[in-house]
N, C-alpha and C. Protein backbone atom coordinates (compact mmCIF):
# COMPACT_ATOMS: atom_id res chain seq x y z
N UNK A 1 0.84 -1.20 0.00
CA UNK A 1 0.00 0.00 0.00
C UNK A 1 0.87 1.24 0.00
N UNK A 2 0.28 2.11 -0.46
CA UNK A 2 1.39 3.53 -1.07
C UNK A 2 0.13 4.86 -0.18
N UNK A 3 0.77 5.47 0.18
CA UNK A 3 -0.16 6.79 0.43
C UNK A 3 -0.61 7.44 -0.77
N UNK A 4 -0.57 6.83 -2.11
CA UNK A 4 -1.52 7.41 -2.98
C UNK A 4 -2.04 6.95 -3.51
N UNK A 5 -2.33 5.43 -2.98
CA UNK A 5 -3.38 4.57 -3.51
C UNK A 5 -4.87 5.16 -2.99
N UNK A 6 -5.86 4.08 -3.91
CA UNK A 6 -6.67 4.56 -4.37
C UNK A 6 -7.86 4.04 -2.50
N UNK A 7 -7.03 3.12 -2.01
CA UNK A 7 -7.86 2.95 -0.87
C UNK A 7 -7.60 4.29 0.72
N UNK A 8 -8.64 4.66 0.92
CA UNK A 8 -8.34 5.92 1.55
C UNK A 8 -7.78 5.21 3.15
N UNK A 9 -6.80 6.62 3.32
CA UNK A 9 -5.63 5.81 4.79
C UNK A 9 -6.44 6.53 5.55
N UNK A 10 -7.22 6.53 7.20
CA UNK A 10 -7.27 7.53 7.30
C UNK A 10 -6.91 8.18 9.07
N UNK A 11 -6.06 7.45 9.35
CA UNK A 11 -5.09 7.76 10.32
C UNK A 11 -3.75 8.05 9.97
N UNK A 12 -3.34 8.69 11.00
CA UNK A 12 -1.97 8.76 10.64
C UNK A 12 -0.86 7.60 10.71
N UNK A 13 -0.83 6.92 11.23
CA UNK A 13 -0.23 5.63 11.61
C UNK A 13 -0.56 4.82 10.21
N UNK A 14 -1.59 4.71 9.89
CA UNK A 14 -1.72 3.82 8.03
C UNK A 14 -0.84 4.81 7.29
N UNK A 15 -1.08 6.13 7.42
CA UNK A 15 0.11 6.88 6.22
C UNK A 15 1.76 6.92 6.48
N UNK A 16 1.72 6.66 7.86
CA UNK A 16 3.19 6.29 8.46
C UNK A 16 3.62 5.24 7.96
N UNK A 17 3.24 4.31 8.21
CA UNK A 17 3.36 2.70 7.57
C UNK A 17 3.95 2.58 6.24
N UNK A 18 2.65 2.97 5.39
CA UNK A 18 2.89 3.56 3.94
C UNK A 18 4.02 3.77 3.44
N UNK A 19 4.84 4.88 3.89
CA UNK A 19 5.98 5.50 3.74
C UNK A 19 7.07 4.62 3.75
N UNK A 20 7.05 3.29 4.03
CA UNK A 20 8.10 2.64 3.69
C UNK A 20 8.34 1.74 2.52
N UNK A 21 6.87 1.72 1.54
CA UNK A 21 6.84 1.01 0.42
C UNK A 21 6.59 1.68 -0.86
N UNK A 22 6.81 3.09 -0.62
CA UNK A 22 6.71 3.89 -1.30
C UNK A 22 7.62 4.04 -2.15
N UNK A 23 7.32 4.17 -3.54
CA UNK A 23 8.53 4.37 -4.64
C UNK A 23 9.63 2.93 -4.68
N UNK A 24 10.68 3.28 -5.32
CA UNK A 24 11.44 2.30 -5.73
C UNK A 24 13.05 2.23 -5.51
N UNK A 25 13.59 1.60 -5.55
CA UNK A 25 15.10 1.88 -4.92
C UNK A 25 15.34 1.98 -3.47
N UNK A 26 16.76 2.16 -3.09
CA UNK A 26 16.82 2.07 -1.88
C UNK A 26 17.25 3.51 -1.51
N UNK A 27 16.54 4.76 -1.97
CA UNK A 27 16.67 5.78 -1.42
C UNK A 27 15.24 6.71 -1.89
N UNK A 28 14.27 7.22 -1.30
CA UNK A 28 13.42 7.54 -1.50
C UNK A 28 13.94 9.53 -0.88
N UNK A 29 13.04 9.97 -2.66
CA UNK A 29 13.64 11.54 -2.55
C UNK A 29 11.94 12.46 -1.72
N UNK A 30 12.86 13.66 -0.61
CA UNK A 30 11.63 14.53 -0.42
C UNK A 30 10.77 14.74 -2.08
N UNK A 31 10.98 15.08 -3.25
CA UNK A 31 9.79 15.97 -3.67
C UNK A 31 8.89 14.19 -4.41
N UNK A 32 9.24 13.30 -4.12
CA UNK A 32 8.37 11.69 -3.76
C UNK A 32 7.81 12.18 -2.82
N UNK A 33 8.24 12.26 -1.67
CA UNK A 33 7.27 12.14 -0.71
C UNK A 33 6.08 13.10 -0.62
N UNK A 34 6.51 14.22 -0.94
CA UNK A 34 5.89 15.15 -1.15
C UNK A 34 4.33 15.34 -2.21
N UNK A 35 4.88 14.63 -3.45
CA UNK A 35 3.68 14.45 -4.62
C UNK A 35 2.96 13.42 -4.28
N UNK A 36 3.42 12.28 -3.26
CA UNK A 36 2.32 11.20 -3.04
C UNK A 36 1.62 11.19 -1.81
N UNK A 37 1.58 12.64 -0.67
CA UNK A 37 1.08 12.77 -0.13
C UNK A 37 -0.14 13.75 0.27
N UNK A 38 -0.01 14.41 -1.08
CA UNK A 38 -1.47 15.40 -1.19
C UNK A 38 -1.48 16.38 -0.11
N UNK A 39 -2.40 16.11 0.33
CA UNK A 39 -3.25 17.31 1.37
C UNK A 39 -2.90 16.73 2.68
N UNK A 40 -1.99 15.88 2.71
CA UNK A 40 -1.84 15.31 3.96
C UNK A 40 -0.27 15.37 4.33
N UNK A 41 0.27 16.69 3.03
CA UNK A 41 1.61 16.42 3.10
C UNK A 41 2.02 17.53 4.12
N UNK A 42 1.30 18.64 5.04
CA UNK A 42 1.65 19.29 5.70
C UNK A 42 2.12 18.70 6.61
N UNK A 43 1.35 17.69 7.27
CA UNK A 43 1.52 17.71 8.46
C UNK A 43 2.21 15.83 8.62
N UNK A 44 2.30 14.81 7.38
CA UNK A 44 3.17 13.89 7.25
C UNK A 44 4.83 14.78 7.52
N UNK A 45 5.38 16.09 7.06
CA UNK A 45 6.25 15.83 6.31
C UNK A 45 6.93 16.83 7.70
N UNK A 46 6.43 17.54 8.43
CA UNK A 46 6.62 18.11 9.69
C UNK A 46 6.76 17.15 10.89
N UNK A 47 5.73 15.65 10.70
CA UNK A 47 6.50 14.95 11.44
C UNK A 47 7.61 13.85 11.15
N UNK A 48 7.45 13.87 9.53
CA UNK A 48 8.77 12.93 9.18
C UNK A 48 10.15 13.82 9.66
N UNK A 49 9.94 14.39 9.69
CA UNK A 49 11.23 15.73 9.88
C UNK A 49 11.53 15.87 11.42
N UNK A 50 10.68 15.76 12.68
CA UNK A 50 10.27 15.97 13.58
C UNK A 50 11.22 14.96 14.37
N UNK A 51 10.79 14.12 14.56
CA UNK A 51 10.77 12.07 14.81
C UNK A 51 12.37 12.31 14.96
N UNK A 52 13.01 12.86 13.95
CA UNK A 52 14.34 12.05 14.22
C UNK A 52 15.10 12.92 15.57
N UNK A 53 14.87 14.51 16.22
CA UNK A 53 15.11 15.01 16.47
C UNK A 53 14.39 14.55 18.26
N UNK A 54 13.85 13.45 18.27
CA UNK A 54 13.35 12.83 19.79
C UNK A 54 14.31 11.27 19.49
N UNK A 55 14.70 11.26 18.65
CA UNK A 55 15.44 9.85 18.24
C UNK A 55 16.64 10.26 17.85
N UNK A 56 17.66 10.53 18.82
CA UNK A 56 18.78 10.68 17.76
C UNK A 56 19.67 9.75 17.26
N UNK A 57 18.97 9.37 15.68
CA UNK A 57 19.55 7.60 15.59
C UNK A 57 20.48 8.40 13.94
N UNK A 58 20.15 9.54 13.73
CA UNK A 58 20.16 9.75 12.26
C UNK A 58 21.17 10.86 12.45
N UNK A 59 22.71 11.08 12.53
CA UNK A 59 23.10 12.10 12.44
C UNK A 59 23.53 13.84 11.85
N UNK A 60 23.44 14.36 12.84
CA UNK A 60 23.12 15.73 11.38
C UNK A 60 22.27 16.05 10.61
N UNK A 61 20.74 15.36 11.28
CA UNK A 61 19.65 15.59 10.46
C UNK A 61 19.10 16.71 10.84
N UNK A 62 19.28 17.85 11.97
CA UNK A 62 18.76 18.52 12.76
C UNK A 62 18.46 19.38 11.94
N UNK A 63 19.21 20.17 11.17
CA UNK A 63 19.51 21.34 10.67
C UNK A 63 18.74 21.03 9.43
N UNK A 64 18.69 19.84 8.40
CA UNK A 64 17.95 19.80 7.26
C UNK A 64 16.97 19.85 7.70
N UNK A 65 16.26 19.33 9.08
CA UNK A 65 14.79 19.15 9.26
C UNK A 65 13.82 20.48 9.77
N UNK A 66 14.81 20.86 10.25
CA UNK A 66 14.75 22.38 10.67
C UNK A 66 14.75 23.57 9.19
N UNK A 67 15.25 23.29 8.62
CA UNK A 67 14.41 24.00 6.93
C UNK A 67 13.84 23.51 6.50
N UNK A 68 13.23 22.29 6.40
CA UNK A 68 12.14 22.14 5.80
C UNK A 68 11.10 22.11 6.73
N UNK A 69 11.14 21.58 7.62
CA UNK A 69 10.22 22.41 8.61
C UNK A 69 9.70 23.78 8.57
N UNK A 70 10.69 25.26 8.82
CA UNK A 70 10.46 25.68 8.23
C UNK A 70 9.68 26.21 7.11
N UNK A 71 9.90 25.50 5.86
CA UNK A 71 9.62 25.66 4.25
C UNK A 71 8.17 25.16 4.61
N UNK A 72 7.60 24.25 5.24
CA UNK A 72 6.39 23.84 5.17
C UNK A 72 5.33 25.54 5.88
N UNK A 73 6.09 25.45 7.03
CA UNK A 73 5.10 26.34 8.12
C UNK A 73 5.10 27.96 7.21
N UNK A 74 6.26 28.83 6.31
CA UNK A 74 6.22 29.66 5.41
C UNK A 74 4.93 28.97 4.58
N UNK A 75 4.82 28.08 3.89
CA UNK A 75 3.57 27.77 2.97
C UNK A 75 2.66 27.81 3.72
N UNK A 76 2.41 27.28 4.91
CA UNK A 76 1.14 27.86 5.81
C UNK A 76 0.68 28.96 5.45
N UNK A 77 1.40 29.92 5.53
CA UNK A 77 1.21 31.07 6.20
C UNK A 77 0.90 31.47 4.86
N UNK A 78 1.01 30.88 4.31
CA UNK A 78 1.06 31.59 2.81
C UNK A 78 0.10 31.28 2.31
N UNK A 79 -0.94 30.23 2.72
CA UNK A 79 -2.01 29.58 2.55
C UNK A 79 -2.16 28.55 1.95
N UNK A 80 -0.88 27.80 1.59
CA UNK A 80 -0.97 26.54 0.50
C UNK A 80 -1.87 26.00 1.52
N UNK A 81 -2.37 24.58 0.88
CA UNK A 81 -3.28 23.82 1.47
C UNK A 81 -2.13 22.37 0.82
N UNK A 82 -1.46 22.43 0.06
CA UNK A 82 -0.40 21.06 0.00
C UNK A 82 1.13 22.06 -0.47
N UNK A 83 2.03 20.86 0.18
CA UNK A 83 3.50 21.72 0.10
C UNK A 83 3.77 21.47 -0.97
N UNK A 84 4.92 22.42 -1.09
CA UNK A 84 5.87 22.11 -2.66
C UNK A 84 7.42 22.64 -2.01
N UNK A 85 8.24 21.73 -2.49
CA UNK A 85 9.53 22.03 -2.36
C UNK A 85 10.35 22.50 -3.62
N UNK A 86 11.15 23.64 -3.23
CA UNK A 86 11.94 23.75 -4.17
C UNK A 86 12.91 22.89 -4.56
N UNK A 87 13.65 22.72 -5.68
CA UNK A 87 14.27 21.85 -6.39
C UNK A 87 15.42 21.14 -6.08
N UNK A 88 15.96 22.25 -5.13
CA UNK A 88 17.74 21.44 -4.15
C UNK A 88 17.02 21.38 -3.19
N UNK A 89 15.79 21.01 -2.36
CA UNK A 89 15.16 20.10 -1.39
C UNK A 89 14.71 19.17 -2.14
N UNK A 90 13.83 19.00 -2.94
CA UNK A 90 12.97 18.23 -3.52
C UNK A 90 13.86 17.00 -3.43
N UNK A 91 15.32 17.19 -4.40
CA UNK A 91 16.01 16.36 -4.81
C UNK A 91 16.76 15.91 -3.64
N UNK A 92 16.83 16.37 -2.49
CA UNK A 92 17.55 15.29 -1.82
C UNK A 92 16.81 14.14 -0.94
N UNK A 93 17.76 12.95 -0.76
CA UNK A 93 16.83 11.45 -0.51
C UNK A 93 17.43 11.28 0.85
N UNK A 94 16.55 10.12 1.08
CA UNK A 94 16.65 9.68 2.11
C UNK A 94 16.68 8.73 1.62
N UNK A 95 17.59 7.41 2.77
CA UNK A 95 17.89 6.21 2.87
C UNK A 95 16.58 5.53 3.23
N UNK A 96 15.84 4.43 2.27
CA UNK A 96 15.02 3.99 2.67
C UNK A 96 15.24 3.06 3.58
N UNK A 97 16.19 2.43 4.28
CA UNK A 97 16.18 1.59 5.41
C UNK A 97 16.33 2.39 6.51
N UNK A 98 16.68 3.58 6.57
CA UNK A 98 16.78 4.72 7.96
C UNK A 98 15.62 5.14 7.78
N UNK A 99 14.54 5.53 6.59
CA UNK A 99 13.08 6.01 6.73
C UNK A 99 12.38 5.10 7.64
N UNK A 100 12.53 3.61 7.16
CA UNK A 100 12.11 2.37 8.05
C UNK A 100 12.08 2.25 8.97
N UNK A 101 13.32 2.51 9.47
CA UNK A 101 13.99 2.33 10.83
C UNK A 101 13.11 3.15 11.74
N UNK A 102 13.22 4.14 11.22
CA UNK A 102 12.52 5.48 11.97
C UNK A 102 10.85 5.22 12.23
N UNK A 103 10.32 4.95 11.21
CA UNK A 103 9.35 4.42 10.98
C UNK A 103 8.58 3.32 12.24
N UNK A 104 9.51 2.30 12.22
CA UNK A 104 9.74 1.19 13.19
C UNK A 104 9.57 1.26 14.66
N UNK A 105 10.73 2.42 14.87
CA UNK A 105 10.79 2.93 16.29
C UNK A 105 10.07 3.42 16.66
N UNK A 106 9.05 4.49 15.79
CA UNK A 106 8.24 5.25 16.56
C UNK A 106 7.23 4.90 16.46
N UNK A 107 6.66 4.04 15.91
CA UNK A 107 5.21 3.75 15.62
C UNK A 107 4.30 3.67 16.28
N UNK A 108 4.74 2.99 17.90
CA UNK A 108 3.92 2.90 18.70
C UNK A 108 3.47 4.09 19.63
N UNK A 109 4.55 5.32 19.09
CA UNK A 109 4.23 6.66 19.62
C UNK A 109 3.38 7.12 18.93
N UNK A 110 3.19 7.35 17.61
CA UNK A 110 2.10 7.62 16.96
C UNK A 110 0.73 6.94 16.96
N UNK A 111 1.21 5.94 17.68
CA UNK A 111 -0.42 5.05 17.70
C UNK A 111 -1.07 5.60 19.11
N UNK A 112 0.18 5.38 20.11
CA UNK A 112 -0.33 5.80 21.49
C UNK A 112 -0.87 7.12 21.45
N UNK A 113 -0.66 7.94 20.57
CA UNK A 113 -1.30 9.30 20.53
C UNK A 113 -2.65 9.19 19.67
N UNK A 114 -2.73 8.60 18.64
CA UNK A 114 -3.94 8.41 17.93
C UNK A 114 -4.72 7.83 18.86
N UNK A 115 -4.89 6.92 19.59
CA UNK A 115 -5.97 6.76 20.43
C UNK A 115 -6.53 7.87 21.50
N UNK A 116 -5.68 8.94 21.71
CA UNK A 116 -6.15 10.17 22.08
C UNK A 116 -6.26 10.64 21.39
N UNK A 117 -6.45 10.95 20.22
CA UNK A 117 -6.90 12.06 19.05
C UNK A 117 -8.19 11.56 18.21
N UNK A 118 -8.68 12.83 18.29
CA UNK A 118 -10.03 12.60 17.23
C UNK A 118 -10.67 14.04 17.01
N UNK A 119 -11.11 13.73 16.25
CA UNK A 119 -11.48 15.33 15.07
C UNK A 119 -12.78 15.91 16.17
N UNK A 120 -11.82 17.20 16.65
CA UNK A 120 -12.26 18.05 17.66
C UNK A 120 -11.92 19.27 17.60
N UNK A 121 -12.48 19.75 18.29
CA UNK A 121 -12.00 21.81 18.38
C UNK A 121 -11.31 22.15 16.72
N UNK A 122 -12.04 21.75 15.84
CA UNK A 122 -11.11 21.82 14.23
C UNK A 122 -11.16 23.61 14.24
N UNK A 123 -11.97 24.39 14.63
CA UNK A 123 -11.58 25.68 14.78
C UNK A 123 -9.94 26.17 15.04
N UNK A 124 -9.38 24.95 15.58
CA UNK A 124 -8.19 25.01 15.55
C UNK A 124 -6.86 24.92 14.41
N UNK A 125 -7.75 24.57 13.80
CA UNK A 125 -7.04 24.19 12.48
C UNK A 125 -7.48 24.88 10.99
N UNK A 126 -8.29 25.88 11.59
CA UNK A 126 -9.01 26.25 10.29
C UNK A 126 -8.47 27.92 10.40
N UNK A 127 -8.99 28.70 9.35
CA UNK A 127 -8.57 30.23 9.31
C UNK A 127 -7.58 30.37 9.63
N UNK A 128 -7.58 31.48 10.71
CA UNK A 128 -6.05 32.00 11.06
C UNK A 128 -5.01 31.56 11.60
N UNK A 129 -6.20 30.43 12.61
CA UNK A 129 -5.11 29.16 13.26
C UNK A 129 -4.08 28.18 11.89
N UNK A 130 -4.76 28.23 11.47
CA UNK A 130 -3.67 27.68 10.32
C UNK A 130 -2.48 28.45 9.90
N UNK A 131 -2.89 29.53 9.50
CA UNK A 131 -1.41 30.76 10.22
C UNK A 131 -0.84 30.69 11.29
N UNK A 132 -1.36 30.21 12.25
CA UNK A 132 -0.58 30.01 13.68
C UNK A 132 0.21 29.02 13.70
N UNK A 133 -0.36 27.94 13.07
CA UNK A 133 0.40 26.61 13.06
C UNK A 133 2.21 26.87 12.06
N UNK A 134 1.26 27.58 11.13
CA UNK A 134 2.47 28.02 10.30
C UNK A 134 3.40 28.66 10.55
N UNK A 135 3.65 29.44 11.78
CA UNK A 135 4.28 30.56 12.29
C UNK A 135 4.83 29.96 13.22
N UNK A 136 4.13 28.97 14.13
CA UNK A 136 5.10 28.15 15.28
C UNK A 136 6.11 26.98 14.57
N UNK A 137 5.39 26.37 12.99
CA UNK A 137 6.58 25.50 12.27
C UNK A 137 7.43 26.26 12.35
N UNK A 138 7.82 27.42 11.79
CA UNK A 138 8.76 28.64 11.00
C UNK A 138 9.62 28.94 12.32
N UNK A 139 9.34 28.96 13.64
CA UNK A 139 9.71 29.24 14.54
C UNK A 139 10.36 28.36 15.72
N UNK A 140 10.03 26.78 15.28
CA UNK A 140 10.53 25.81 15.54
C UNK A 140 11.30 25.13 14.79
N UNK A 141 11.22 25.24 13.48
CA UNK A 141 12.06 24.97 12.64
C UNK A 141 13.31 26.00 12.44
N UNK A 142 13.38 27.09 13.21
CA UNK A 142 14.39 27.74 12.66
C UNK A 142 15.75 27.03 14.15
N UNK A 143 14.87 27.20 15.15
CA UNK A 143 15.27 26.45 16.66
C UNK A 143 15.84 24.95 16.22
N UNK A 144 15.46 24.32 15.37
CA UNK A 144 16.46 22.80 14.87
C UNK A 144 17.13 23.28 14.31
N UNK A 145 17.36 24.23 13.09
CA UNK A 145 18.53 24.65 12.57
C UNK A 145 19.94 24.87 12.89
N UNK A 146 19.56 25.27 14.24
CA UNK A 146 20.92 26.10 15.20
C UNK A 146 21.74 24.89 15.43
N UNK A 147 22.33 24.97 15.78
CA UNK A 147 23.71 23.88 16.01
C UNK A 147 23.80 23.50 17.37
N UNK A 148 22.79 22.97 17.82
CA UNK A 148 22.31 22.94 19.46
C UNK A 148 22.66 21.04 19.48
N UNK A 149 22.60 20.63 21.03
CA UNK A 149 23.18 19.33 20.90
C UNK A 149 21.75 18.78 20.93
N UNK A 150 21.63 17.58 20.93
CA UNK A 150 19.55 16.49 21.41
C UNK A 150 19.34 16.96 22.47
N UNK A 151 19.81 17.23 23.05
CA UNK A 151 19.17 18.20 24.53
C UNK A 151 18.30 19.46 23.84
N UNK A 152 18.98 20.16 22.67
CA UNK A 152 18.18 21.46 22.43
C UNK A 152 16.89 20.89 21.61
N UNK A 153 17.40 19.87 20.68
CA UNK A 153 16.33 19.80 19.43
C UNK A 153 15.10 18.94 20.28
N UNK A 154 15.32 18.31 21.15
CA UNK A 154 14.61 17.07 21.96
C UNK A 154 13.02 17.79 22.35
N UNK A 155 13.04 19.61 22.84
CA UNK A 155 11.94 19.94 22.90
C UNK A 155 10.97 20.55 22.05
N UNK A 156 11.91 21.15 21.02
CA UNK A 156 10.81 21.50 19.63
C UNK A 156 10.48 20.20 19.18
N UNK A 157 11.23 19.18 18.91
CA UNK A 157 10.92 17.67 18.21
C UNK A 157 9.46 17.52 18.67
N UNK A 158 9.73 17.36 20.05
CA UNK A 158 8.34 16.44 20.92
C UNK A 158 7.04 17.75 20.89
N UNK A 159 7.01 18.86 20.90
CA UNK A 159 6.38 20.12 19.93
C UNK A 159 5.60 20.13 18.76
N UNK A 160 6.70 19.52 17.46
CA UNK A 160 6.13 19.38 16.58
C UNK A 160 5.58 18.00 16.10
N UNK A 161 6.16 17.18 17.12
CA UNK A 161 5.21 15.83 16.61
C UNK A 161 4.01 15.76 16.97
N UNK A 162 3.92 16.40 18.35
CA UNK A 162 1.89 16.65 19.04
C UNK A 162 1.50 17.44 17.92
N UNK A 163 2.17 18.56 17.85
CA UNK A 163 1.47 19.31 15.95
C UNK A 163 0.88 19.03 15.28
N UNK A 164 1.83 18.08 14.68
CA UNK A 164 1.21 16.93 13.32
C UNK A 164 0.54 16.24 13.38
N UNK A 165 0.72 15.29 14.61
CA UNK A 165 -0.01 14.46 14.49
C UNK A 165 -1.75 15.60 14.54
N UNK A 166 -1.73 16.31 15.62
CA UNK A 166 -3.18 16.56 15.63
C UNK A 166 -3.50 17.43 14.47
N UNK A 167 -2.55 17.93 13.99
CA UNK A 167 -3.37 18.40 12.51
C UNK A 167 -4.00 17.13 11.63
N UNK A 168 -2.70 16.16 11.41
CA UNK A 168 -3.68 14.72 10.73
C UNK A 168 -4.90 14.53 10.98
N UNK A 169 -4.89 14.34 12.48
CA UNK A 169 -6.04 14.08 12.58
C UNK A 169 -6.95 14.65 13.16
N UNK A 170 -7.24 16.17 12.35
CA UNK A 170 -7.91 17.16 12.81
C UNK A 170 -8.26 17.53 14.30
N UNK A 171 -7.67 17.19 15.35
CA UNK A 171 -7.82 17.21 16.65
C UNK A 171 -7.56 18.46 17.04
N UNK A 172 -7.98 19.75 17.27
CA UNK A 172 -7.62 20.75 18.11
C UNK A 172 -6.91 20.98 19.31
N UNK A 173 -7.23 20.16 19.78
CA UNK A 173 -6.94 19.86 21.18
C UNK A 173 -5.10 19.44 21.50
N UNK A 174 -5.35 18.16 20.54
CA UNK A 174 -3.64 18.22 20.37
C UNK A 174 -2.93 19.03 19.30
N UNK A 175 -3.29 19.96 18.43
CA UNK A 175 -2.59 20.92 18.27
C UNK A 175 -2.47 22.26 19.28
N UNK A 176 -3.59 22.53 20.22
CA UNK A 176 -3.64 23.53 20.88
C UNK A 176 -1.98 22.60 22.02
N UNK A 177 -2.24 21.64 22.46
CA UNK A 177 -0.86 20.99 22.82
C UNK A 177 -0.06 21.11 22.27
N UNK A 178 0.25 21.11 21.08
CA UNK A 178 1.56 20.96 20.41
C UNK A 178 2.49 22.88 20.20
N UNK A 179 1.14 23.65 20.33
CA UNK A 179 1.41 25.17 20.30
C UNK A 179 2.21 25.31 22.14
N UNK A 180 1.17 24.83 23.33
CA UNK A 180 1.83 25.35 24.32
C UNK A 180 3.22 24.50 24.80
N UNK A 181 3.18 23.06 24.42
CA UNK A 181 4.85 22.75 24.29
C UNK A 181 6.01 23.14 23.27
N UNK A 182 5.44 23.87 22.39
CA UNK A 182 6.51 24.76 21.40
C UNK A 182 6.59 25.82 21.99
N UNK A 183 6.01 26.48 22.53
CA UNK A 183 6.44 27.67 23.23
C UNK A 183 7.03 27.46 24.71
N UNK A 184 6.99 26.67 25.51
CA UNK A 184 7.91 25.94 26.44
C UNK A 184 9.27 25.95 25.71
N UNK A 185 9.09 25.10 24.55
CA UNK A 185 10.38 24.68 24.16
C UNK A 185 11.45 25.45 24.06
N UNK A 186 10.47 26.52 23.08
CA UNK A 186 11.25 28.03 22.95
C UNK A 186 12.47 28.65 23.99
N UNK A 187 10.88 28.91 25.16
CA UNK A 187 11.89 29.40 26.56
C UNK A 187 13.25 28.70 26.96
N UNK A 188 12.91 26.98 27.01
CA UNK A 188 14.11 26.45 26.97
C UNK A 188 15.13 26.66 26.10
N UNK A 189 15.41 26.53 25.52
CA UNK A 189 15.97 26.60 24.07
C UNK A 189 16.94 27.69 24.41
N UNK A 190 15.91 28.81 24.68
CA UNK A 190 15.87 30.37 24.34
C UNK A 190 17.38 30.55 26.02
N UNK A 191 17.12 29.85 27.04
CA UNK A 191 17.19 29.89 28.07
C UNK A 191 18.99 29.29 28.18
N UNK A 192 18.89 27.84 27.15
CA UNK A 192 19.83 27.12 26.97
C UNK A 192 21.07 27.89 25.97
N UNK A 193 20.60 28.42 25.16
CA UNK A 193 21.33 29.01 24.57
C UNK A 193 22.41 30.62 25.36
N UNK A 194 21.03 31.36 25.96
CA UNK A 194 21.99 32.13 26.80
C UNK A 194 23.08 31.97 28.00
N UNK A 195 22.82 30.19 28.60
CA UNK A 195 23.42 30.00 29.75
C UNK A 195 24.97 29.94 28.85
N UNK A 196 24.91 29.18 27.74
CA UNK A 196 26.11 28.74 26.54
C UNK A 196 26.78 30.00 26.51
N UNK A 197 26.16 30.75 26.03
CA UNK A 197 26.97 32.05 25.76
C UNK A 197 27.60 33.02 26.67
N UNK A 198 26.84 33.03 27.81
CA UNK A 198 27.49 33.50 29.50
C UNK A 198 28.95 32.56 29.52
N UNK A 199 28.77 31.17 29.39
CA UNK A 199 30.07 30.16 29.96
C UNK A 199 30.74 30.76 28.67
N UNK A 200 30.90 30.98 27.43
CA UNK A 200 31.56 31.32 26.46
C UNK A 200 32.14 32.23 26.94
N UNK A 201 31.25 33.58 27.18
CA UNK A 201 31.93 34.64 27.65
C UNK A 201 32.73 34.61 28.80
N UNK A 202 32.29 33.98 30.01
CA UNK A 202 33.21 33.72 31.10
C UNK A 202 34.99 32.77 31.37
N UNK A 203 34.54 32.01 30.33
CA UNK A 203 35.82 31.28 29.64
C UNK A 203 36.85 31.81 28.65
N UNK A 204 36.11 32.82 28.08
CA UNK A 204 36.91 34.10 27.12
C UNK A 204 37.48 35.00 28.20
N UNK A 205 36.88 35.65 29.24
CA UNK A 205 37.30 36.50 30.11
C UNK A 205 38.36 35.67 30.82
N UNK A 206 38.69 34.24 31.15
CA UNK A 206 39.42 33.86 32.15
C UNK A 206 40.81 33.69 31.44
N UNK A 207 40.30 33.55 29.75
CA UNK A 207 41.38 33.19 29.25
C UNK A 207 42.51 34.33 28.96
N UNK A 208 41.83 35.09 28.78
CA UNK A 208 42.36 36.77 28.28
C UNK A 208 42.61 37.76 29.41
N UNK A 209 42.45 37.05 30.49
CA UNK A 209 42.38 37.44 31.46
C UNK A 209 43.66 37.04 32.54
């Protein structure tokens, strides 16, 4: 089964699944994933991106996931209703046995959350909130970018996976979750980064000193 077959998936966990028999070869490219996931590619492709950053099994993925992250939550805001990547994203792949892998590991997190989710408070997901969603990707995705260790990325990750998932599955409720642990995350983040730069500076002063 492919997420663009003709039988409708309609959890997130069936389109998770999916994603590992998708296409051909042993490296499957973003703008694949992207064209065979339709209207469901906002919020698949925010948590394919997401996942590895609570798992750190995949090295140096932080920073790619963190622009396209990003690139999705800008199209929010912009009003797409399905993403499009530009052409030096599109084209780069992923290892389909690390998509798997990933896949594998988390599955039962995505399931354990789908049994709490169900299409609720969708006011949350509609109009401007959909700008909101888009503005906290853009803003969490810029926070994976930084060159922070799994301690930094560990709280936007777990942020944007409550996100996604409850956008999938229209749940308000766990996106209104996934907004107030991204803004937690932030503070941390925000918090972690200044303690870094105090010891920088204090270690510069001792040295020059």
């Amino acid at each position: 089964m492919t997420p663009d077959s003709d039988e409708t998936l309609h959890r997130t966990s069936e389109v998770f699944l999916a994603l590992k028999t998708l296409g051909e070869g042993d490296r499957i490219s973003l703008g694949a994933l992207t064209g065979a996931l339709g209207d469901r590619g906002f919020g698949i492709l925010v948590l394919i991106f997401a996942l590895p950053n609570i798992i750190p099994m995949i090295p140096g993925v932080s920073t790619i996931s963190g622009v396209v992250i990003a690139l999705v939550g800008l199209q929010m805001m912009f009003g797409r209703r399905s993403p499009w990547l530009p052409g030096f994203v599109a084209e780069r792949t992923l290892p389909r046995a690390a998509l798997a892998a990933m896949v594998d590991r988390t599955i039962g997190w995505i399931v354990k959350l789908e049994r709490f989710a169900r299409p609720r408070a969708v006011f949350m997901i509609r109009g401007p909130m959909w700008l909101l969603i888009g503005a906290m990707c853009i803003l969490l995705g810029f926070i994976l970018a930084l060159p922070l260790s799994w301690i930094g990325n560990f709280p936007p990750g777990v942020a944007l996976v409550v996100l996604s998932v409850g956008l999938l599955e229209e749940d308000g409720v766990l996106v209104a979750a996934g907004h107030l642990i991204g803004l937690v995350a932030t503070l941390l983040v925000t918090a972690l980064v200044i303690a870094l730069i105090g010891a920088l500076v204090v270690s510069f002063g001792w040295l020059t000193g």
